[in-house]
C-alpha atoms as a PDB file:
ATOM      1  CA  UNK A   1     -81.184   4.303  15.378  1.00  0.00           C
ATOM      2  CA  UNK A   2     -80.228   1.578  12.740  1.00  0.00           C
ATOM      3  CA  UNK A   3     -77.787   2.156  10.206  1.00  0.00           C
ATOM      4  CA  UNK A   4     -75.877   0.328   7.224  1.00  0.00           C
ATOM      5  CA  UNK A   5     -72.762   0.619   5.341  1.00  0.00           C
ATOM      6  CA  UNK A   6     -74.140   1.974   1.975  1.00  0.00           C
ATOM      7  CA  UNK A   7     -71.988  -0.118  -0.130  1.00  0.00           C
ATOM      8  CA  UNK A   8     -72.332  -3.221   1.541  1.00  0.00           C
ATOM      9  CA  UNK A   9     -72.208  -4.901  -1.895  1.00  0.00           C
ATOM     10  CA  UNK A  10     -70.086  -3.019  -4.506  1.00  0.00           C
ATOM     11  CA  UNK A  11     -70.459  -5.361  -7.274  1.00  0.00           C
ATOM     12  CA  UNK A  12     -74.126  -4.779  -6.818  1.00  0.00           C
ATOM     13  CA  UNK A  13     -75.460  -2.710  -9.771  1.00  0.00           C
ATOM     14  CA  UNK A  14     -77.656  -0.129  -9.583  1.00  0.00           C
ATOM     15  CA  UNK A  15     -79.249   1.707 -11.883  1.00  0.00           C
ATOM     16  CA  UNK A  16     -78.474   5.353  -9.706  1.00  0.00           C
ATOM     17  CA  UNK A  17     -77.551   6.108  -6.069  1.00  0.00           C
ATOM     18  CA  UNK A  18     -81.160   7.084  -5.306  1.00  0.00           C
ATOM     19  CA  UNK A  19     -82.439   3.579  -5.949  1.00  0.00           C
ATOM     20  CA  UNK A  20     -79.754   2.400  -3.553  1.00  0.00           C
ATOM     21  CA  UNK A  21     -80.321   4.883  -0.382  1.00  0.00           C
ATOM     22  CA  UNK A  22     -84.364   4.557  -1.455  1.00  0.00           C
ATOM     23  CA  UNK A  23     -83.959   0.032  -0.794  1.00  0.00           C
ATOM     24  CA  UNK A  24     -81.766   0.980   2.191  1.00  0.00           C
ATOM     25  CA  UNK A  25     -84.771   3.440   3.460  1.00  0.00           C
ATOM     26  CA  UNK A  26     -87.465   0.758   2.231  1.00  0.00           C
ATOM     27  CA  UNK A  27     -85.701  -1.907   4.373  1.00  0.00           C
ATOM     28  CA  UNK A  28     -86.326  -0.122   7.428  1.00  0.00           C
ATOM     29  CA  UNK A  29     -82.890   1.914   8.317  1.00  0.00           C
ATOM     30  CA  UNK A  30     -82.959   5.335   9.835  1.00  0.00           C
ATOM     31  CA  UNK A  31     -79.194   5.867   8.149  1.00  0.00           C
ATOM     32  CA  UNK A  32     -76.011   5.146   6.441  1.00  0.00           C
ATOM     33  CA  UNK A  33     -71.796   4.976   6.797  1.00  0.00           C
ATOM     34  CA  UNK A  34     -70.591   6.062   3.658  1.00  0.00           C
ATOM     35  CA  UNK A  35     -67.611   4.979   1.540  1.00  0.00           C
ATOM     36  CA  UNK A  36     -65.379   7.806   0.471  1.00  0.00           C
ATOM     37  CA  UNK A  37     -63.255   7.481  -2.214  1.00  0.00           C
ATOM     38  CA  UNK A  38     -64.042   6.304  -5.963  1.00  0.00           C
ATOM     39  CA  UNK A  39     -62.352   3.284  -4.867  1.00  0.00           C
ATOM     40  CA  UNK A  40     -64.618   0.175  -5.826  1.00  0.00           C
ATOM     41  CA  UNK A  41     -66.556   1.650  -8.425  1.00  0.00           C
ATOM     42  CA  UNK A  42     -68.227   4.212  -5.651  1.00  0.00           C
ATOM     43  CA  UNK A  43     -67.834   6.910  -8.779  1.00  0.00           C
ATOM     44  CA  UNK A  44     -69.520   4.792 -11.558  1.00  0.00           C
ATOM     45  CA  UNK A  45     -72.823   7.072 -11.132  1.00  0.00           C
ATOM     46  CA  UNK A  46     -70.802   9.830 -12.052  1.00  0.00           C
ATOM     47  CA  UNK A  47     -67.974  12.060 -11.849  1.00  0.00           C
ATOM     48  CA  UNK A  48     -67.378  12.803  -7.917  1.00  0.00           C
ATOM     49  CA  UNK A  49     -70.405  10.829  -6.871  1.00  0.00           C
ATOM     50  CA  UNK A  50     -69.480  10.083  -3.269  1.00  0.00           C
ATOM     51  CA  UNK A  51     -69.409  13.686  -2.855  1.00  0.00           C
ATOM     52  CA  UNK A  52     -72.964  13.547  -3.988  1.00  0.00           C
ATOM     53  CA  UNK A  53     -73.909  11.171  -1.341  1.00  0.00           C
ATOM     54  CA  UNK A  54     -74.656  13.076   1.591  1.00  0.00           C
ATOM     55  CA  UNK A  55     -77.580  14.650  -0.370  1.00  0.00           C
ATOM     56  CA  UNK A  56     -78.688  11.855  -2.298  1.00  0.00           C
ATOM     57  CA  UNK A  57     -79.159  10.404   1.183  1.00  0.00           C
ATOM     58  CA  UNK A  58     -80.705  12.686   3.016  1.00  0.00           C
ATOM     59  CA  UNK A  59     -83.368  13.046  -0.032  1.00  0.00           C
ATOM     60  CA  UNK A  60     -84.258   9.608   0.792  1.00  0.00           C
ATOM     61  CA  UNK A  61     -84.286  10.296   4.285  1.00  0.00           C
ATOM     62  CA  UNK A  62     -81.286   8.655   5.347  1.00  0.00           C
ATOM     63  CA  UNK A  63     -79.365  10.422   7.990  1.00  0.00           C
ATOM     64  CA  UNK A  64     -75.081   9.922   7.637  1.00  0.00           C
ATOM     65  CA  UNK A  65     -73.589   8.067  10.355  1.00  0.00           C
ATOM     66  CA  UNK A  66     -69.924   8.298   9.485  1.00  0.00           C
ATOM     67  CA  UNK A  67     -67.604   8.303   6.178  1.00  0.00           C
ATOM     68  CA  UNK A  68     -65.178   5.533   5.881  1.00  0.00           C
ATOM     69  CA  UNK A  69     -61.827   7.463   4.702  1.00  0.00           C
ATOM     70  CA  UNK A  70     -59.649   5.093   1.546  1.00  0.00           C
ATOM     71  CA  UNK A  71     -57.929   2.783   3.188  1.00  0.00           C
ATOM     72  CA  UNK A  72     -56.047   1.179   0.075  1.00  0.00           C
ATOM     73  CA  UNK A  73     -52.326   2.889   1.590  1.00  0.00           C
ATOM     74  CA  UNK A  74     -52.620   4.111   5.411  1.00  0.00           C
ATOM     75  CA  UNK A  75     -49.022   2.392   5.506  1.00  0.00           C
ATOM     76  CA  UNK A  76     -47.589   4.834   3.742  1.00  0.00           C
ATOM     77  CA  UNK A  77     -48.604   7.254   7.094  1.00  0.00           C
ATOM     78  CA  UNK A  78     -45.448   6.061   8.683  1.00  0.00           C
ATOM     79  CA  UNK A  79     -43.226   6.978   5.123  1.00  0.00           C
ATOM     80  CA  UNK A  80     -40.860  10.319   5.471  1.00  0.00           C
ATOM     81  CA  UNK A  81     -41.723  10.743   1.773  1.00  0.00           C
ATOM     82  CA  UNK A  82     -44.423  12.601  -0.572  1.00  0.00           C
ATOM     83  CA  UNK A  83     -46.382   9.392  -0.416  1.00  0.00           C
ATOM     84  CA  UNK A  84     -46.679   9.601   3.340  1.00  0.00           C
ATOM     85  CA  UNK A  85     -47.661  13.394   3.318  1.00  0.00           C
ATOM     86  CA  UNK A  86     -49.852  12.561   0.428  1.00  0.00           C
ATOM     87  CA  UNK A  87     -52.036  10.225   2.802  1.00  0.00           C
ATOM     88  CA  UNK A  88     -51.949  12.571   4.937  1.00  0.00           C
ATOM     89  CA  UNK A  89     -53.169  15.423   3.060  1.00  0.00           C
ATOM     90  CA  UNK A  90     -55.995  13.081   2.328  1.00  0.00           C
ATOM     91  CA  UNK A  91     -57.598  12.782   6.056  1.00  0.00           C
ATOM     92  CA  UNK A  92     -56.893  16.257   6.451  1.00  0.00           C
ATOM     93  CA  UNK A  93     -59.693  16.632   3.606  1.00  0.00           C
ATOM     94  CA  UNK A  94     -61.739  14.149   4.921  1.00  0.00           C
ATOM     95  CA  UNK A  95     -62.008  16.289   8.081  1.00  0.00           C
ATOM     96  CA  UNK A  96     -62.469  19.087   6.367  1.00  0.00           C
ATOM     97  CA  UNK A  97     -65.183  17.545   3.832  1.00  0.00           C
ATOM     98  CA  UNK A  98     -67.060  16.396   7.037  1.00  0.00           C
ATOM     99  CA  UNK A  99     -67.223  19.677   7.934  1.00  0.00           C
ATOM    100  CA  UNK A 100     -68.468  20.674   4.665  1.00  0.00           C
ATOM    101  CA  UNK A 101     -70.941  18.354   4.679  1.00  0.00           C
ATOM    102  CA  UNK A 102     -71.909  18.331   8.132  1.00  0.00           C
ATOM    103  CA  UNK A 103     -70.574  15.107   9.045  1.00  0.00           C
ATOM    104  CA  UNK A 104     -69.497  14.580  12.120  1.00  0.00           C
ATOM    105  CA  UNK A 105     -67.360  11.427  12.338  1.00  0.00           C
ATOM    106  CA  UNK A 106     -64.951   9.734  10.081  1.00  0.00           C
ATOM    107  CA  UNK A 107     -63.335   6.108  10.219  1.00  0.00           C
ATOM    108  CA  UNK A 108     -59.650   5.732   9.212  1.00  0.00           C
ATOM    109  CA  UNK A 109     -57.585   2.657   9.026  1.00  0.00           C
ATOM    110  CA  UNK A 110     -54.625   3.164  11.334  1.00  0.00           C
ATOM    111  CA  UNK A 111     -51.100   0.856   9.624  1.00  0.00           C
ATOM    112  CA  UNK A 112     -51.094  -2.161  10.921  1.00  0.00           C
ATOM    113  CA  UNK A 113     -48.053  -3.167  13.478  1.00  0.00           C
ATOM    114  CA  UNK A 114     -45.957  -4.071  10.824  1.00  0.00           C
ATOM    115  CA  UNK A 115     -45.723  -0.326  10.044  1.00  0.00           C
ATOM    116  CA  UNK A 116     -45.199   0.487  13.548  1.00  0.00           C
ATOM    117  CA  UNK A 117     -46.284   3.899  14.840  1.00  0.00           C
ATOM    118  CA  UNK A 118     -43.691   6.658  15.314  1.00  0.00           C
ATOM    119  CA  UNK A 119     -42.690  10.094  16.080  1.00  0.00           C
ATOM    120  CA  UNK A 120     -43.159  11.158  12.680  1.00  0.00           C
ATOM    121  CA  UNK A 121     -46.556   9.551  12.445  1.00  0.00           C
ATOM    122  CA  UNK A 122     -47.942  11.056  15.969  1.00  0.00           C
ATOM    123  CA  UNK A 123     -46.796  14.626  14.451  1.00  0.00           C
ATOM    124  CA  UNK A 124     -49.270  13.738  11.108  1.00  0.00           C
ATOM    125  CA  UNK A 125     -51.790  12.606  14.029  1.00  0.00           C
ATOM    126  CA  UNK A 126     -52.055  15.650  15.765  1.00  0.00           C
ATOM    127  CA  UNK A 127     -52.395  17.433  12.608  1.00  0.00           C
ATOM    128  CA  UNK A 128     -54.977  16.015  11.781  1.00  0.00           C
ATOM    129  CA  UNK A 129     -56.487  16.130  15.707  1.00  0.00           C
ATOM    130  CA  UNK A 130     -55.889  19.643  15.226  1.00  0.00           C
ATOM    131  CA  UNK A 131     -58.005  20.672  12.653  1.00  0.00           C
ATOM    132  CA  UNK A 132     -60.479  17.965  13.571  1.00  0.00           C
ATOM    133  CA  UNK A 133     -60.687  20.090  16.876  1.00  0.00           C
ATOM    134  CA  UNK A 134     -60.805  23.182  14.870  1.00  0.00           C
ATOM    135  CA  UNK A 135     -64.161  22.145  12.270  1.00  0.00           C
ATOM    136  CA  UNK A 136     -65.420  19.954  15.192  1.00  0.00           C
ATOM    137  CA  UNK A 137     -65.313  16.442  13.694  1.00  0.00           C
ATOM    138  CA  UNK A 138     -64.255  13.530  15.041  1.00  0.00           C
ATOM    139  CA  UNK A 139     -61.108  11.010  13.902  1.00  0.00           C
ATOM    140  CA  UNK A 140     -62.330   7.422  14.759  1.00  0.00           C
ATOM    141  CA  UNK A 141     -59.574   4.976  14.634  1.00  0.00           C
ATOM    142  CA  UNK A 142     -60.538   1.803  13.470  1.00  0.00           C
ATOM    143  CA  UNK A 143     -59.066  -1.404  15.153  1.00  0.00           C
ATOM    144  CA  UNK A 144     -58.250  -4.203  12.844  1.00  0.00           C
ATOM    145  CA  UNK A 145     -54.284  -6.314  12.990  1.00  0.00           C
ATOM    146  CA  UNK A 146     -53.757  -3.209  14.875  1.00  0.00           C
ATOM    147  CA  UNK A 147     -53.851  -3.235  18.512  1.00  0.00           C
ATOM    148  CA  UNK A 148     -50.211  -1.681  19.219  1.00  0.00           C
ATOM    149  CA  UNK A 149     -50.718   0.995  17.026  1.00  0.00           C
ATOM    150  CA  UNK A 150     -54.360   1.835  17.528  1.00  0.00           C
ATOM    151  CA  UNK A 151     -53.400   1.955  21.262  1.00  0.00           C
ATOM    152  CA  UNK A 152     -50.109   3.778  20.935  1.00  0.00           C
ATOM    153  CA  UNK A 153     -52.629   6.669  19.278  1.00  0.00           C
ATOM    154  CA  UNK A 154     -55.070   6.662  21.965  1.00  0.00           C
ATOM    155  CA  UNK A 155     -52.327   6.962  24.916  1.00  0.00           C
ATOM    156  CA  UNK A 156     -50.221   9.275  23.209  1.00  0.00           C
ATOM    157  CA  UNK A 157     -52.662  11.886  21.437  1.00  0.00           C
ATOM    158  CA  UNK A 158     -55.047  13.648  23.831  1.00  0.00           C
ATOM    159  CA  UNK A 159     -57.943  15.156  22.579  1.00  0.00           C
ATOM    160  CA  UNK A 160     -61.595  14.922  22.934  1.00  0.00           C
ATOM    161  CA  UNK A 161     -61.433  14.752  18.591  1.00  0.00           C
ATOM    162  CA  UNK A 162     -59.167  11.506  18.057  1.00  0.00           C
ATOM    163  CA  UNK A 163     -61.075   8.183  19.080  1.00  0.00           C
ATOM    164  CA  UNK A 164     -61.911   5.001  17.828  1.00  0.00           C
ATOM    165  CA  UNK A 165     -64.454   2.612  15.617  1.00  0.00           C
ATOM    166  CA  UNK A 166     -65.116  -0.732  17.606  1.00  0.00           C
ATOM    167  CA  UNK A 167     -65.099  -3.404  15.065  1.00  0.00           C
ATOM    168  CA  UNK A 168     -66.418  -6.295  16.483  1.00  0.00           C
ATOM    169  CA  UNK A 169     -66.011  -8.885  14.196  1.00  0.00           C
ATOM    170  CA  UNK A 170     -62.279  -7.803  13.980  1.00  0.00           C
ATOM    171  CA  UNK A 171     -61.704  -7.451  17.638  1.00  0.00           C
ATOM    172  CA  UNK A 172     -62.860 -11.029  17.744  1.00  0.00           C
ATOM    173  CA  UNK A 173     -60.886 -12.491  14.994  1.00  0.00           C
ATOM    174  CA  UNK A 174     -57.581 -10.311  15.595  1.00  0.00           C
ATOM    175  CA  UNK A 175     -56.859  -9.631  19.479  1.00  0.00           C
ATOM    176  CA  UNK A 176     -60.182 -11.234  21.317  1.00  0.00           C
ATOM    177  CA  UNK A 177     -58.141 -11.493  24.746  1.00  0.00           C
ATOM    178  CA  UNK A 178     -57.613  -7.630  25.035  1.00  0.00           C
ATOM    179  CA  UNK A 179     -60.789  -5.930  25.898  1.00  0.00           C
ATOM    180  CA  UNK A 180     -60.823  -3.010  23.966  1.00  0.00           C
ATOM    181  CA  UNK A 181     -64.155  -1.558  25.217  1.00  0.00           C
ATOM    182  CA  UNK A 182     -63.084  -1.550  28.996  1.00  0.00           C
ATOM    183  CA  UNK A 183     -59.840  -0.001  28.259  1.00  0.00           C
ATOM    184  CA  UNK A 184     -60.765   2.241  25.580  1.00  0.00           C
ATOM    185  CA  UNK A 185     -64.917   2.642  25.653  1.00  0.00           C
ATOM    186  CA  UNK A 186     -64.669   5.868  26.997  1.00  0.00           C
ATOM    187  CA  UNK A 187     -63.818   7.391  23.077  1.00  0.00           C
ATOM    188  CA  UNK A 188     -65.819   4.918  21.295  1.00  0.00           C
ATOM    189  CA  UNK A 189     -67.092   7.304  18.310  1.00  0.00           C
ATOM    190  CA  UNK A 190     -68.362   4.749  15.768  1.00  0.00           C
ATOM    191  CA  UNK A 191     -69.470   1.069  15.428  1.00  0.00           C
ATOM    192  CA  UNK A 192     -68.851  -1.333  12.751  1.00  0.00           C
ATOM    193  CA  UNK A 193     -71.700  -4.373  13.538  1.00  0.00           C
ATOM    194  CA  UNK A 194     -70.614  -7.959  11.629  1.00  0.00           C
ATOM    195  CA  UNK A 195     -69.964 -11.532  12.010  1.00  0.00           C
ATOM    196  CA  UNK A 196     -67.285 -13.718  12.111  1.00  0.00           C
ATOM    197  CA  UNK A 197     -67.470 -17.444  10.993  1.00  0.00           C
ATOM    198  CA  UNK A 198     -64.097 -18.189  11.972  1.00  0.00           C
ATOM    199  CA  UNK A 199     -62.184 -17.482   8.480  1.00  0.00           C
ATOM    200  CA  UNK A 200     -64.000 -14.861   7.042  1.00  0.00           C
ATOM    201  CA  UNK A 201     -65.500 -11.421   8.417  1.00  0.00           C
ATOM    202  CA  UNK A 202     -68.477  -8.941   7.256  1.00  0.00           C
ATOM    203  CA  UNK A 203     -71.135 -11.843   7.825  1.00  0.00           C
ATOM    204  CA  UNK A 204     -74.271 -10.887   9.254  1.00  0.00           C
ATOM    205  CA  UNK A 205     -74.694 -10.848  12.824  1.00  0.00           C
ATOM    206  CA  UNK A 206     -75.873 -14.223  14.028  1.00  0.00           C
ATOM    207  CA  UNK A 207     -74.266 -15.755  11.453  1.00  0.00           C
ATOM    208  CA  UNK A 208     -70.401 -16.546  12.604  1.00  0.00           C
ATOM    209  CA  UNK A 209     -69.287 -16.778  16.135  1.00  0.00           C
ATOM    210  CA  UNK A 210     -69.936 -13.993  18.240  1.00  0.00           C
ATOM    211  CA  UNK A 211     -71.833 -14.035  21.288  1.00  0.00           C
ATOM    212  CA  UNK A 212     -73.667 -10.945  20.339  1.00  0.00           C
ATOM    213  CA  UNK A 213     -75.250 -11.131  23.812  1.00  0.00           C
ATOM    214  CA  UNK A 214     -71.922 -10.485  25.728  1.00  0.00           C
ATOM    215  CA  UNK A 215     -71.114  -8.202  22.153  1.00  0.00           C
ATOM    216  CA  UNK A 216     -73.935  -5.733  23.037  1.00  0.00           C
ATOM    217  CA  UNK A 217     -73.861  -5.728  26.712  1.00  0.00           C
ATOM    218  CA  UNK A 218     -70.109  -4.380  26.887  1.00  0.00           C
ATOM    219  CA  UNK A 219     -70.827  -2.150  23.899  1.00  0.00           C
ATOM    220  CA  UNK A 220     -73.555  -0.865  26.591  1.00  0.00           C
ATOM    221  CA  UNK A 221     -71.428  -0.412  29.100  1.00  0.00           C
ATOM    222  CA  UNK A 222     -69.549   2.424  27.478  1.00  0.00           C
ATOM    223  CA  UNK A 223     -72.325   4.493  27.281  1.00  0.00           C
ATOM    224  CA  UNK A 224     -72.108   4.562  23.776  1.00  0.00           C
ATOM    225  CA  UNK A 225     -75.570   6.265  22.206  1.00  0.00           C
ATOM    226  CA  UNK A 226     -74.557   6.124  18.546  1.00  0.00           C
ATOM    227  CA  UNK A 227     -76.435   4.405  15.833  1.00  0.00           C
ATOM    228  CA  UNK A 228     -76.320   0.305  15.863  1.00  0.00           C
ATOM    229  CA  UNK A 229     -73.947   0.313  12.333  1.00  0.00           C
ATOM    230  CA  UNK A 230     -74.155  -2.602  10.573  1.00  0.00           C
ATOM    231  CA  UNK A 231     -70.963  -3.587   8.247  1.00  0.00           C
ATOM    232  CA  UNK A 232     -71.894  -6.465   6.671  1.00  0.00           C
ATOM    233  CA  UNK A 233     -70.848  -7.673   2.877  1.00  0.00           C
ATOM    234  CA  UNK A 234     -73.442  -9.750   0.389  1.00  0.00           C
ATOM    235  CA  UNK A 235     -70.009 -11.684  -0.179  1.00  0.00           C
ATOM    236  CA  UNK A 236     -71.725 -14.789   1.399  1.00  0.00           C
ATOM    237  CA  UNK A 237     -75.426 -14.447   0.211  1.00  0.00           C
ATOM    238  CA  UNK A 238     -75.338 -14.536  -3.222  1.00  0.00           C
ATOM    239  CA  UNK A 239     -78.646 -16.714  -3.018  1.00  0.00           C
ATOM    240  CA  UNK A 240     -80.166 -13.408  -1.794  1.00  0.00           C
ATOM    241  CA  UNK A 241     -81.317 -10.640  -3.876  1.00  0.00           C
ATOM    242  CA  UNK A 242     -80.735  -7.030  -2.717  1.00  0.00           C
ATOM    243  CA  UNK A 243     -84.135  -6.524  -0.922  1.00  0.00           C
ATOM    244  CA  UNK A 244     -83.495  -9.783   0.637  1.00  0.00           C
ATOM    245  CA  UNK A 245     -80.312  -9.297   2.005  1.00  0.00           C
ATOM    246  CA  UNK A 246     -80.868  -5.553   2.981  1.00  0.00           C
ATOM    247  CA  UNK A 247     -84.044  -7.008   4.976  1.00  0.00           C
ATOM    248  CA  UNK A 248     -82.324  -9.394   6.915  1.00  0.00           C
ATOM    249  CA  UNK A 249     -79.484  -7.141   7.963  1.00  0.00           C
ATOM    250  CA  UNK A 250     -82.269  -4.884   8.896  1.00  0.00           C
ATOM    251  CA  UNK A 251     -83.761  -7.607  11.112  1.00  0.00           C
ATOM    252  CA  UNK A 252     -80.315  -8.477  12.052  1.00  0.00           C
ATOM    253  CA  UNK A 253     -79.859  -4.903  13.366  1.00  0.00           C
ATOM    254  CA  UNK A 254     -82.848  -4.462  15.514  1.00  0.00           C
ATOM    255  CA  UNK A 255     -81.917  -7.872  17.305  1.00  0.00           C
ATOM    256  CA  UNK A 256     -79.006  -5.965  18.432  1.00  0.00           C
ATOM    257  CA  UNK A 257     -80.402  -2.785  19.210  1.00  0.00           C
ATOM    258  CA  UNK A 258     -82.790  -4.949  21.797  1.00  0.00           C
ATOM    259  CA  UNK A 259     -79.446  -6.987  23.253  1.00  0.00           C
ATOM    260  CA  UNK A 260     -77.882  -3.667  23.953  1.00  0.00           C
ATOM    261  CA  UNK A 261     -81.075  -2.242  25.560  1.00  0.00           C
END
């Protein structure tokens, strides 16, 4: 299964959100990670529209892979203030609006290690693990300048609910001598599939620097079944136009699914 992040261009206009899940179906893609929040313009369809998504893709035959939870202030998950109960009040929605819309993973941006994990944050975690276990969706931690924290989670909160999102062209860029799928493939929940040329991430794979050969294979290894979930931006292909650029990533993704075959 081959699946895209559905605003892989925000700036991109569209006319509605069924013409963009319909060129995301035309371009060959079985389904879709979805951006949740009105952050980036995701509401200028309407009032609420990301809520809309889940149907809007499915109508087009899209099936959801994930939801990406706002990650504009997951700093403030470490704060002993409203502001840090008031992110987390927000993933404890997100868990309970995959439920709702029978979703069954979502991404989260843990603070990076200048906000370094503490008591006060695990507690929040295993709130959030809790009802996650509770409405049977999972928490995939997503590793970006992260590693302490991201692993801190993992060692220190045990349930079959709280995981994490392998971002490769992070992992690459950010920490690329810890390998995070042998120590940590065993709760790989989610995928995030893009290129790094060195400077600048959300490339297409094949474009940047990764051996996606030695990618794929320890991806593989995990056992990891989940959907081949490309993340790439249009942030470098302005030459291309939307079918163009949604084509390629699809070719881009099937290249992968055969390397991790």
């Amino acid at each position: 299964m081959l699946a895209i992040y559905d605003w892989f261009g925000y700036e991109l206009q569209f006319k509605s959100a069924q013409e963009r899940y319909r060129l995301i179906k035309e371009a060959g893609f079985d389904g879709v990670l979805l951006w949740w929040s009105d952050g980036f313009g995701r509401d200028c369809y309407g009032r609420n529209d990301y809520h809309n998504g889940p149907q809007i893709a499915r109508e087009a035959g899209l099936f959801i892979e994930n939801i990406h939870t706002p990650f504009q202030v997951p700093k403030n998950l470490w704060l002993d203030n409203l502001d840090g109960e008031a992110v987390n009040d927000c993933y404890l929605q997100c868990v309970a609006d995959c439920a709702e819309f029978e979703i069954s993973t979502m991404v989260v941006h843990p603070p990076d290690e200048d906000y370094p994990y503490n008591a006060l944050i695990l507690d929040r975690i295993k709130r959030i693990a809790e009802k996650a276990e509770q409405l049977g969706v999972n928490v995939a931690l997503e590793n970006l300048w992260n590693f302490t924290n991201l692993a801190y989670v993992l060692e220190q909160v045990d349930s079959l609910r709280i995981g994490f999102c392998y971002d490769c062209a992070h992992h690459y860029r950010n920490c690329p001598s810890v390998d995070l799928l042998s120590m940590y493939g065993s709760r790989l929940m989610a995928l995030h599939l893009h290129d790094n040329d060195g400077t600048h991430n959300h490339r297409l794979p094949f474009d940047g620097t990764i051996d996606w050969s030695v990618a794929m294979k320890k991806i593989a290894e995990t056992g990891y079944s989940g959907a081949i979930a490309i993340e790439a931006m249009n942030w470098d292909y302005k030459d291309l136009s939307t079918k163009e650029f949604l084509h390629k990533a699809f070719e881009r993704a099937k290249k992968l699914e055969v390397l991790r075959n």
